[in-house]
PDB file of N, CA and C in Angstrom:
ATOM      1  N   UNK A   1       0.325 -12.534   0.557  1.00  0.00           N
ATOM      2  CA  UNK A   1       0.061 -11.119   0.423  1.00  0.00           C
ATOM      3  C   UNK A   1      -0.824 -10.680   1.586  1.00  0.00           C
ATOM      4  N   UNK A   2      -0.223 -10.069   2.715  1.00  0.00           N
ATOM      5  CA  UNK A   2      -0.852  -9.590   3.985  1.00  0.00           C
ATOM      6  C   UNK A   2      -1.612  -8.637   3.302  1.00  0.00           C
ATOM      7  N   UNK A   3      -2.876  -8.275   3.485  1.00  0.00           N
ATOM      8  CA  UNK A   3      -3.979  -6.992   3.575  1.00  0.00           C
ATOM      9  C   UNK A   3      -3.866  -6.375   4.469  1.00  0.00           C
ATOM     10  N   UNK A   4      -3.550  -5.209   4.714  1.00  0.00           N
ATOM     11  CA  UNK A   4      -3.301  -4.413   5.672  1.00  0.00           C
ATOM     12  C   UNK A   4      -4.194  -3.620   5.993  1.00  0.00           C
ATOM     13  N   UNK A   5      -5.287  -2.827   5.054  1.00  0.00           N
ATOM     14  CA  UNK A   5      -6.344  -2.103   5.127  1.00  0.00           C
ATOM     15  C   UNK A   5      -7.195  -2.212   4.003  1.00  0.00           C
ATOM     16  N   UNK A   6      -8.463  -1.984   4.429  1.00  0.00           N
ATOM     17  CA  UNK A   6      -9.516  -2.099   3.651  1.00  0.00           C
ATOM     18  C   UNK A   6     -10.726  -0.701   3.778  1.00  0.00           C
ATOM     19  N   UNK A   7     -10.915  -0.436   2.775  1.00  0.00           N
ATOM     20  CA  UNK A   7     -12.084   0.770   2.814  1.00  0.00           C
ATOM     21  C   UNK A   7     -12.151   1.479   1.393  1.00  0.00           C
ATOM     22  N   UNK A   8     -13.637   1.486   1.457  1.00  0.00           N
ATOM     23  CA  UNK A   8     -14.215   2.262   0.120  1.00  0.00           C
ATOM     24  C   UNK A   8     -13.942   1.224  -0.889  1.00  0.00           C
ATOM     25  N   UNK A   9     -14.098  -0.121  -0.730  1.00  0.00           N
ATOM     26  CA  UNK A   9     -13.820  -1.064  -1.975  1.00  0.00           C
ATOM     27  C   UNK A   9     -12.376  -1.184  -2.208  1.00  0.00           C
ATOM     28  N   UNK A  10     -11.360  -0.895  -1.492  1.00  0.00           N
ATOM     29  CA  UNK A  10      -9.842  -0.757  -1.806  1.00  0.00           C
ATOM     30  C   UNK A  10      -9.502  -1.451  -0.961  1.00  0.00           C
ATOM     31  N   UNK A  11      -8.280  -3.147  -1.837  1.00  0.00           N
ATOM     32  CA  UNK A  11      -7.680  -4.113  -0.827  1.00  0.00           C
ATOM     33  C   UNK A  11      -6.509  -3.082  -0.556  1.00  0.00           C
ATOM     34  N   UNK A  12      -5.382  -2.869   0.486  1.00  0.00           N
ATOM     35  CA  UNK A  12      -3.854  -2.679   0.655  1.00  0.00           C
ATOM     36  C   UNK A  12      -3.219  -3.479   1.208  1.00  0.00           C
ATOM     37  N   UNK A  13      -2.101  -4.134   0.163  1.00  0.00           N
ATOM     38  CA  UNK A  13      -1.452  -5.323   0.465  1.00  0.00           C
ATOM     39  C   UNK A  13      -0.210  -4.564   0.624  1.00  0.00           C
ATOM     40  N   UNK A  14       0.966  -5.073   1.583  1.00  0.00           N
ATOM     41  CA  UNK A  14       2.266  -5.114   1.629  1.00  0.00           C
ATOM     42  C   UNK A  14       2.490  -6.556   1.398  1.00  0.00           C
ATOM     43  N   UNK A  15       3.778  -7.376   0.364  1.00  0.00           N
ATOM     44  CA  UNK A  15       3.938  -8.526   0.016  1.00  0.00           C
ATOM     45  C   UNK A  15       5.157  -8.998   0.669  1.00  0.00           C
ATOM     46  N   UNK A  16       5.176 -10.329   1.456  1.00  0.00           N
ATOM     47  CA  UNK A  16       6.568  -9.932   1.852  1.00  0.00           C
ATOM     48  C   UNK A  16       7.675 -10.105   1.039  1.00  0.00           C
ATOM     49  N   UNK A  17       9.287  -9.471   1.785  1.00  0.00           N
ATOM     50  CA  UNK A  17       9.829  -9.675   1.247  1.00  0.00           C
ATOM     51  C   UNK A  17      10.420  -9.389  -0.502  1.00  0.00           C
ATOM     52  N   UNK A  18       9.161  -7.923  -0.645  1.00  0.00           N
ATOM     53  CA  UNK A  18       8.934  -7.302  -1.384  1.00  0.00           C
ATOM     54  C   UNK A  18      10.291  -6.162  -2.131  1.00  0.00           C
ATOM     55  N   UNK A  19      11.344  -5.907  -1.899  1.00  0.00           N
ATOM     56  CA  UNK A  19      12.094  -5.062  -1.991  1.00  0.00           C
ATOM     57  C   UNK A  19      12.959  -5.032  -3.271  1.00  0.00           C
ATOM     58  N   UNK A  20      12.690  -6.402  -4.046  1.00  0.00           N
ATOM     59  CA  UNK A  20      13.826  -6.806  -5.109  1.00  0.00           C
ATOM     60  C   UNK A  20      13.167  -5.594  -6.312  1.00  0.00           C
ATOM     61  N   UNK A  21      12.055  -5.289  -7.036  1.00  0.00           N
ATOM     62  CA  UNK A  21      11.627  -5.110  -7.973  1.00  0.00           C
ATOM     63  C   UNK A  21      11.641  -3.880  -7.959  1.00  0.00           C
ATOM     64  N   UNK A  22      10.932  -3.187  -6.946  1.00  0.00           N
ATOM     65  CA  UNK A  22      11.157  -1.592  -6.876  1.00  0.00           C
ATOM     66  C   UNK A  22      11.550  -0.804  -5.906  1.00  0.00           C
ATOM     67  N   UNK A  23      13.098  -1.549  -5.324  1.00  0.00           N
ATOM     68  CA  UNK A  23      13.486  -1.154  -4.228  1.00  0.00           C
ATOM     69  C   UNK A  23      13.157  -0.318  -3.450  1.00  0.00           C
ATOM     70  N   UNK A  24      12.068   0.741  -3.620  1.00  0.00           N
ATOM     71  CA  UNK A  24      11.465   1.355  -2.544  1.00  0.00           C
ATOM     72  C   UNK A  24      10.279   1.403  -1.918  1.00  0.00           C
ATOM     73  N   UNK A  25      10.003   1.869  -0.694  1.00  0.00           N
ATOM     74  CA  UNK A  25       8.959   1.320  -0.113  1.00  0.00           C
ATOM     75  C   UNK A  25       7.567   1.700  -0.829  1.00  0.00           C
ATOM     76  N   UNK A  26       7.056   0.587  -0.738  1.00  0.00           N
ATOM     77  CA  UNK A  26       5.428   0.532  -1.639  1.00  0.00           C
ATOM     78  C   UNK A  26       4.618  -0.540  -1.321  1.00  0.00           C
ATOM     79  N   UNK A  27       3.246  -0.298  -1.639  1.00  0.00           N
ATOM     80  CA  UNK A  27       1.754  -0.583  -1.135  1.00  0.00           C
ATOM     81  C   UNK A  27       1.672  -1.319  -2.337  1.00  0.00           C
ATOM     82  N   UNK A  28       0.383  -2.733  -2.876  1.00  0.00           N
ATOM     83  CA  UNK A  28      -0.259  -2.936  -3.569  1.00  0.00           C
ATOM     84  C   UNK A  28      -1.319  -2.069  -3.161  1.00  0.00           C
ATOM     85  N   UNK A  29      -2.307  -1.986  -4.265  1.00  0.00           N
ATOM     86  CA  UNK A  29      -3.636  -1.588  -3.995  1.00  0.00           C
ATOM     87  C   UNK A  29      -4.547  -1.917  -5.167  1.00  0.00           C
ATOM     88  N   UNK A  30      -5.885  -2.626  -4.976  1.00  0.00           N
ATOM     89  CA  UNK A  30      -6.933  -3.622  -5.671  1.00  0.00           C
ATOM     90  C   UNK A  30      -7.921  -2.441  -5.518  1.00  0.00           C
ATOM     91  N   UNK A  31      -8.653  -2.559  -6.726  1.00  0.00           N
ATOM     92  CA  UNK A  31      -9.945  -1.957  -6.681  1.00  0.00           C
ATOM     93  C   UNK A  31     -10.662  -2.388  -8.205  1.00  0.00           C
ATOM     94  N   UNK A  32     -11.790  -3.191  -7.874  1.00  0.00           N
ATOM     95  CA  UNK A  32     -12.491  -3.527  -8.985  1.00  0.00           C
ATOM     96  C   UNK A  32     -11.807  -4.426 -10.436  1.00  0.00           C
ATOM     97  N   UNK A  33     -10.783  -4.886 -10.270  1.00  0.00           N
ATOM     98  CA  UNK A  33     -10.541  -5.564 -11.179  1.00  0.00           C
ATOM     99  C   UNK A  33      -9.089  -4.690 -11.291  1.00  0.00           C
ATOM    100  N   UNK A  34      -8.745  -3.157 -11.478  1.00  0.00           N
ATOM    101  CA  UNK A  34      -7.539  -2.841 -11.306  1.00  0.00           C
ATOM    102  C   UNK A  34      -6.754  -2.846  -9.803  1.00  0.00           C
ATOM    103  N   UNK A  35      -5.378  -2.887 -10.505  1.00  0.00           N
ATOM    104  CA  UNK A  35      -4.195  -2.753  -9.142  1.00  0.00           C
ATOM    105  C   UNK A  35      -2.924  -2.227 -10.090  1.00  0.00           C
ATOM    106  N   UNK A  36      -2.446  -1.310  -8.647  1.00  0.00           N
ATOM    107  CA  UNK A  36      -1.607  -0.642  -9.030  1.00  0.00           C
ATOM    108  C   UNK A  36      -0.152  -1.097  -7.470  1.00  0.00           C
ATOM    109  N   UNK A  37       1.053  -0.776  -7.778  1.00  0.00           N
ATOM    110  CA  UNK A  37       2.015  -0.379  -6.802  1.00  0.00           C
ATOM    111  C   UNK A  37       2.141   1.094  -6.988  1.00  0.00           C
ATOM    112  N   UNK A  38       2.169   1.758  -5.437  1.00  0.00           N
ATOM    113  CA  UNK A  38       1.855   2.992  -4.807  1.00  0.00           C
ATOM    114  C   UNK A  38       3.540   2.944  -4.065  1.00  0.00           C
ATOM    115  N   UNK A  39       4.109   4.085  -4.337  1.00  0.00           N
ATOM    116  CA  UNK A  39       4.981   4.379  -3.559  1.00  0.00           C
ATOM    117  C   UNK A  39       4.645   5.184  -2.572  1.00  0.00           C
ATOM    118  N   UNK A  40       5.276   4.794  -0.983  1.00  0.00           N
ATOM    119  CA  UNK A  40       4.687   5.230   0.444  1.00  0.00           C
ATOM    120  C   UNK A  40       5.228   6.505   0.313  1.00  0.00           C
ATOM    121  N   UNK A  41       6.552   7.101  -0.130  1.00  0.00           N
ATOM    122  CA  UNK A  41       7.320   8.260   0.215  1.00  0.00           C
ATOM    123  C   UNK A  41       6.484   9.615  -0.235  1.00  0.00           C
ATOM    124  N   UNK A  42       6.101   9.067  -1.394  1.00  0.00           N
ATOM    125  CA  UNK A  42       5.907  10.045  -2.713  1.00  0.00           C
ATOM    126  C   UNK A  42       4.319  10.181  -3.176  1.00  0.00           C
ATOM    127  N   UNK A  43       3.710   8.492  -3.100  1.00  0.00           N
ATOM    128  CA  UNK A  43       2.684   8.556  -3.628  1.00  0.00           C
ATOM    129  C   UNK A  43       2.662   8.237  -5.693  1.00  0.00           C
ATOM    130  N   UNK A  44       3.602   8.617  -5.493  1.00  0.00           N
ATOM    131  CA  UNK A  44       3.862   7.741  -6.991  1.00  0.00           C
ATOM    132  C   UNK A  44       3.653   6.241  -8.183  1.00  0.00           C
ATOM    133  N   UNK A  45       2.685   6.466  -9.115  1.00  0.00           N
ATOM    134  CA  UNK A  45       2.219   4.782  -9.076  1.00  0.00           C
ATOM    135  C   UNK A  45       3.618   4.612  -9.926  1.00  0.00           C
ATOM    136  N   UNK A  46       3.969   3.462  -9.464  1.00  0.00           N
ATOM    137  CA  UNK A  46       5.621   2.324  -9.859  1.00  0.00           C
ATOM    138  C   UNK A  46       4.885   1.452 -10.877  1.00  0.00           C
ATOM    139  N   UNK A  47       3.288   0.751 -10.454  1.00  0.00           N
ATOM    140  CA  UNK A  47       2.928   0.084 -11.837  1.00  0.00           C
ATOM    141  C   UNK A  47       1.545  -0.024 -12.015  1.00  0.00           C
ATOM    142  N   UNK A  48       1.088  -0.607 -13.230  1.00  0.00           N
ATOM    143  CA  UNK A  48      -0.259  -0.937 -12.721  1.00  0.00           C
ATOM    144  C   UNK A  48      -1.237   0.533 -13.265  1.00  0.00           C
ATOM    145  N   UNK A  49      -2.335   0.593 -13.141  1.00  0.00           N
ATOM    146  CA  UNK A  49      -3.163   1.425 -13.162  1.00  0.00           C
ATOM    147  C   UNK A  49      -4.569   1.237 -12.536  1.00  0.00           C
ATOM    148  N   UNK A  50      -4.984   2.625 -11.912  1.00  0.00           N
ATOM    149  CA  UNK A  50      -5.860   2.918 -10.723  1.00  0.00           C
ATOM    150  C   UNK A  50      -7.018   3.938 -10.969  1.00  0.00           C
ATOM    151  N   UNK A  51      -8.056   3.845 -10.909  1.00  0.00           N
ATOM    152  CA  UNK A  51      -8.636   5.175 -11.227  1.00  0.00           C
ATOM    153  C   UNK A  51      -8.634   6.441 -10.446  1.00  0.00           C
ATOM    154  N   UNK A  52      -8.747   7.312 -10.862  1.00  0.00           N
ATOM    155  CA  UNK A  52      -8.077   8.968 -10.428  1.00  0.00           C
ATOM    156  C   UNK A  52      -8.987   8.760  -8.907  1.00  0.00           C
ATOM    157  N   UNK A  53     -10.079   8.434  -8.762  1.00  0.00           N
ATOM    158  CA  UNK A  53     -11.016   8.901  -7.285  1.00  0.00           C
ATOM    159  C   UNK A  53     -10.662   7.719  -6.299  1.00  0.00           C
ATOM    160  N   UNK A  54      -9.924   7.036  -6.457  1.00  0.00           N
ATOM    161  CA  UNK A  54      -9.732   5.917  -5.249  1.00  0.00           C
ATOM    162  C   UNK A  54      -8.237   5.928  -5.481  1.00  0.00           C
ATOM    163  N   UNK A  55      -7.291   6.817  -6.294  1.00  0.00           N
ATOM    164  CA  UNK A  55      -6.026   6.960  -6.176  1.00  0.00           C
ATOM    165  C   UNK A  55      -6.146   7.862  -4.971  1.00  0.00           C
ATOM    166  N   UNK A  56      -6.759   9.126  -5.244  1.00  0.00           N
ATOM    167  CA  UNK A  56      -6.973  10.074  -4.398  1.00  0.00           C
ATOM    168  C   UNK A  56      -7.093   9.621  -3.050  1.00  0.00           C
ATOM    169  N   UNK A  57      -8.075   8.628  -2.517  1.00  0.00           N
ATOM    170  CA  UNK A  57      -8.654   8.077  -1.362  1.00  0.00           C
ATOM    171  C   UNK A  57      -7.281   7.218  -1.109  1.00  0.00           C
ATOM    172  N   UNK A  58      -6.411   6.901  -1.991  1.00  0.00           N
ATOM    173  CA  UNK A  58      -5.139   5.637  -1.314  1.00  0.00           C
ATOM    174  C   UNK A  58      -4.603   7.117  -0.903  1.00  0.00           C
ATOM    175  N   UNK A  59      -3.989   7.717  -1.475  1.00  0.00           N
ATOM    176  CA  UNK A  59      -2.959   9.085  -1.309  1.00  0.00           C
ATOM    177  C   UNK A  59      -3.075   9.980  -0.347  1.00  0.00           C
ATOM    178  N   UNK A  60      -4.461   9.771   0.609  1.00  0.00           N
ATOM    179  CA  UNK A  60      -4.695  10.734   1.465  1.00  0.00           C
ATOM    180  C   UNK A  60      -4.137   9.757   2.683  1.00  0.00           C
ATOM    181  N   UNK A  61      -4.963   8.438   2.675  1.00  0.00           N
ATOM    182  CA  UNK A  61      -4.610   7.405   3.032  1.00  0.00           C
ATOM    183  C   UNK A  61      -2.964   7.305   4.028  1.00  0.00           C
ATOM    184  N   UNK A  62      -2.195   7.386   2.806  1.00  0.00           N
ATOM    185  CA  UNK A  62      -1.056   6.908   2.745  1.00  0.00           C
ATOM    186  C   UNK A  62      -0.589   7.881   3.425  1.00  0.00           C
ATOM    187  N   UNK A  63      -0.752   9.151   3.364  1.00  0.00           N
ATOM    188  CA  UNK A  63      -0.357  10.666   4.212  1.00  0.00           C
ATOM    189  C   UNK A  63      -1.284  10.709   5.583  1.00  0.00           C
ATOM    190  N   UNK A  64      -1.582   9.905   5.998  1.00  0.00           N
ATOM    191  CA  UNK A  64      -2.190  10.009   7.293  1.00  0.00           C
ATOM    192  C   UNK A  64      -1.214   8.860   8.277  1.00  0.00           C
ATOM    193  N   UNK A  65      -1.243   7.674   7.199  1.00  0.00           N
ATOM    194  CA  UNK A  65      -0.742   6.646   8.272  1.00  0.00           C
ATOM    195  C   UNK A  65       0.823   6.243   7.756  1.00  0.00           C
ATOM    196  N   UNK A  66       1.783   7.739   7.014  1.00  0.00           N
ATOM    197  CA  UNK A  66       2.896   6.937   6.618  1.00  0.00           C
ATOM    198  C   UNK A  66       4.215   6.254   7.597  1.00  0.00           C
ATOM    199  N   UNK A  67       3.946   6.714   8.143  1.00  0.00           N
ATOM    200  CA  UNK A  67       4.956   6.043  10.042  1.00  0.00           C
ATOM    201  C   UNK A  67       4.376   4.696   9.973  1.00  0.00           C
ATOM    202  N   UNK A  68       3.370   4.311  10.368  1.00  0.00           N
ATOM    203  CA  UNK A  68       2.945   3.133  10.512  1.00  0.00           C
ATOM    204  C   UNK A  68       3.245   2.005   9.627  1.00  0.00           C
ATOM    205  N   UNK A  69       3.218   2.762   7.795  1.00  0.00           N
ATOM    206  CA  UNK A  69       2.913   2.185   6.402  1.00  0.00           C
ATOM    207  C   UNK A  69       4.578   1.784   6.545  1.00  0.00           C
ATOM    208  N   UNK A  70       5.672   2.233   7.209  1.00  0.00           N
ATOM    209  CA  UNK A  70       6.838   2.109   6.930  1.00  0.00           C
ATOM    210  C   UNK A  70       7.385   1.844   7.908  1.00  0.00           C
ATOM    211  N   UNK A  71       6.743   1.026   9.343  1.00  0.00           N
ATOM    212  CA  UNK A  71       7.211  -0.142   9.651  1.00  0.00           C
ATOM    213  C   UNK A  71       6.587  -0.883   9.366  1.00  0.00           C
ATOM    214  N   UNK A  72       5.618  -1.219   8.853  1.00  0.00           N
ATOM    215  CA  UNK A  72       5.127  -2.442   8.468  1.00  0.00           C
ATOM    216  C   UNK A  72       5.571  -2.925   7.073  1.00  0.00           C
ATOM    217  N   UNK A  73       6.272  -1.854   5.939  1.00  0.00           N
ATOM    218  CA  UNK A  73       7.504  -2.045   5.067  1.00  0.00           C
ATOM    219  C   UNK A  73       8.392  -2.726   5.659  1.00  0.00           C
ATOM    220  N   UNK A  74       8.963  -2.375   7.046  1.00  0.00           N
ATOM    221  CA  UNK A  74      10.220  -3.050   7.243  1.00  0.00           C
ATOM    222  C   UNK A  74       9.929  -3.981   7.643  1.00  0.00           C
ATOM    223  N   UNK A  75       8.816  -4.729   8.639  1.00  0.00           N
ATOM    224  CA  UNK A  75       8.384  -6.013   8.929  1.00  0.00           C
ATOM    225  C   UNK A  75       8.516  -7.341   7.576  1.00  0.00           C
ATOM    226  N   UNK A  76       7.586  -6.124   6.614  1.00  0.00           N
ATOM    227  CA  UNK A  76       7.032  -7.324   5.176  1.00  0.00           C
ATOM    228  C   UNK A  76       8.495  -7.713   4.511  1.00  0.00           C
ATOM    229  N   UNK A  77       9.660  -6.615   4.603  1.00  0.00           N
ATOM    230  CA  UNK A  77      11.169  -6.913   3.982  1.00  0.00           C
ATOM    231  C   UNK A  77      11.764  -7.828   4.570  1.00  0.00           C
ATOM    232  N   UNK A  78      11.576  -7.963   5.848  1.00  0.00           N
ATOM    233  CA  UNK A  78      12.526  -9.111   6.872  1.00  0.00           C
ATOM    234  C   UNK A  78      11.841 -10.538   6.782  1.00  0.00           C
ATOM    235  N   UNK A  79      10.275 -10.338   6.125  1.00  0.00           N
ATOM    236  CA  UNK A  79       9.689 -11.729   6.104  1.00  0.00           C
ATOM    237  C   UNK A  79       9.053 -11.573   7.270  1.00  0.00           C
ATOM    238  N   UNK A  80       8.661 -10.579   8.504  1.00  0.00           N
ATOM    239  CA  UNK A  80       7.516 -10.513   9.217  1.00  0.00           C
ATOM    240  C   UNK A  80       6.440 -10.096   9.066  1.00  0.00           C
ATOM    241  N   UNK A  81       5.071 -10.407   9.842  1.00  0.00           N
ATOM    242  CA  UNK A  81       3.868 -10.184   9.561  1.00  0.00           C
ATOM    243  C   UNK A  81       3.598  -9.110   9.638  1.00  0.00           C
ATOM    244  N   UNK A  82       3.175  -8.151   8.804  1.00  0.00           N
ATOM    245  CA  UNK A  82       2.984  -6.706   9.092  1.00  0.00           C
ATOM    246  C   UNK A  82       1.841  -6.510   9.708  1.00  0.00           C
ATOM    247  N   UNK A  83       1.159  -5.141  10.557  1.00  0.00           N
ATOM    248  CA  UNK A  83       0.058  -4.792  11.131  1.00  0.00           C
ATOM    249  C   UNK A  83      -1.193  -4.429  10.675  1.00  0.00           C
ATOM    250  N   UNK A  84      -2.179  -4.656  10.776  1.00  0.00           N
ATOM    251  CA  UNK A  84      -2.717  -4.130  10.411  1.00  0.00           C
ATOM    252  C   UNK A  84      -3.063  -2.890  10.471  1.00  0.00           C
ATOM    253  N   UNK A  85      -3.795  -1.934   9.652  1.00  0.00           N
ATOM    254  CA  UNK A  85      -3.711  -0.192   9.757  1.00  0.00           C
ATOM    255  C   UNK A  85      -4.994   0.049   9.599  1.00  0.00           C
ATOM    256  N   UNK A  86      -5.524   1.193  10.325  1.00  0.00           N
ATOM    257  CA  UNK A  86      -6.944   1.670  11.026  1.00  0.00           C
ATOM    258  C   UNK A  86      -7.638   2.720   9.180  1.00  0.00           C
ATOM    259  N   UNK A  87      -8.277   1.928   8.684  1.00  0.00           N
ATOM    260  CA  UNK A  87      -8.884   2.291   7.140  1.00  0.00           C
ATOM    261  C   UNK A  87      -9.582   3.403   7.148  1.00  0.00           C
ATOM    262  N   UNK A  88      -9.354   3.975   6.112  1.00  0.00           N
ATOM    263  CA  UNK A  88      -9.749   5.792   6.024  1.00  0.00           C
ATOM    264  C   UNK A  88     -11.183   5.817   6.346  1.00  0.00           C
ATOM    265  N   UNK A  89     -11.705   6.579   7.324  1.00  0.00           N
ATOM    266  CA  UNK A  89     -13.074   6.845   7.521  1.00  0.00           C
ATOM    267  C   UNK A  89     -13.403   8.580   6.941  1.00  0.00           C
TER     268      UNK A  89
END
């Protein structure tokens, strides 16, 4: 499970090879004992549960760097190492 970004107490993992379960593109994300899957397109949680103020902080997140968030989707699908991504300041 590559970590891709870190900030405000929030891991973001892309897993590789990730595509079987919720065929569309999506983030893990850790915070304090919860994790959720985040869809990149939409922002939509697929599973898991997150609390409302660090959903917010993934979701702004995710709308700043979604170009980036979705090649490094297509890297983690082919089984390559995805990039790392510059964490919300």
């Amino acid at each position: 499970m590559p970590i891709i970004s870190m900030f405000y107490g929030i891991l973001v993992a892309i897993y590789y090879e990730d595509s079987g379960r919720h065929n569309n593109p999506h983030i893990h994300v850790r915070y304090q004992g919860k994790k959720a899957s985040i869809s990149i397109d939409d922002g939509t949680v697929l599973a898991g549960d997150f609390p409302a103020k660090q959903l917010r902080l993934v979701l702004a997140w995710i709308d700043i760097h979604k170009d980036e968030l979705m090649a490094d989707w297509e890297l983690a699908v082919s089984g390559e190492e995805p990039f790392r991504i510059a964490p919300l300041q």
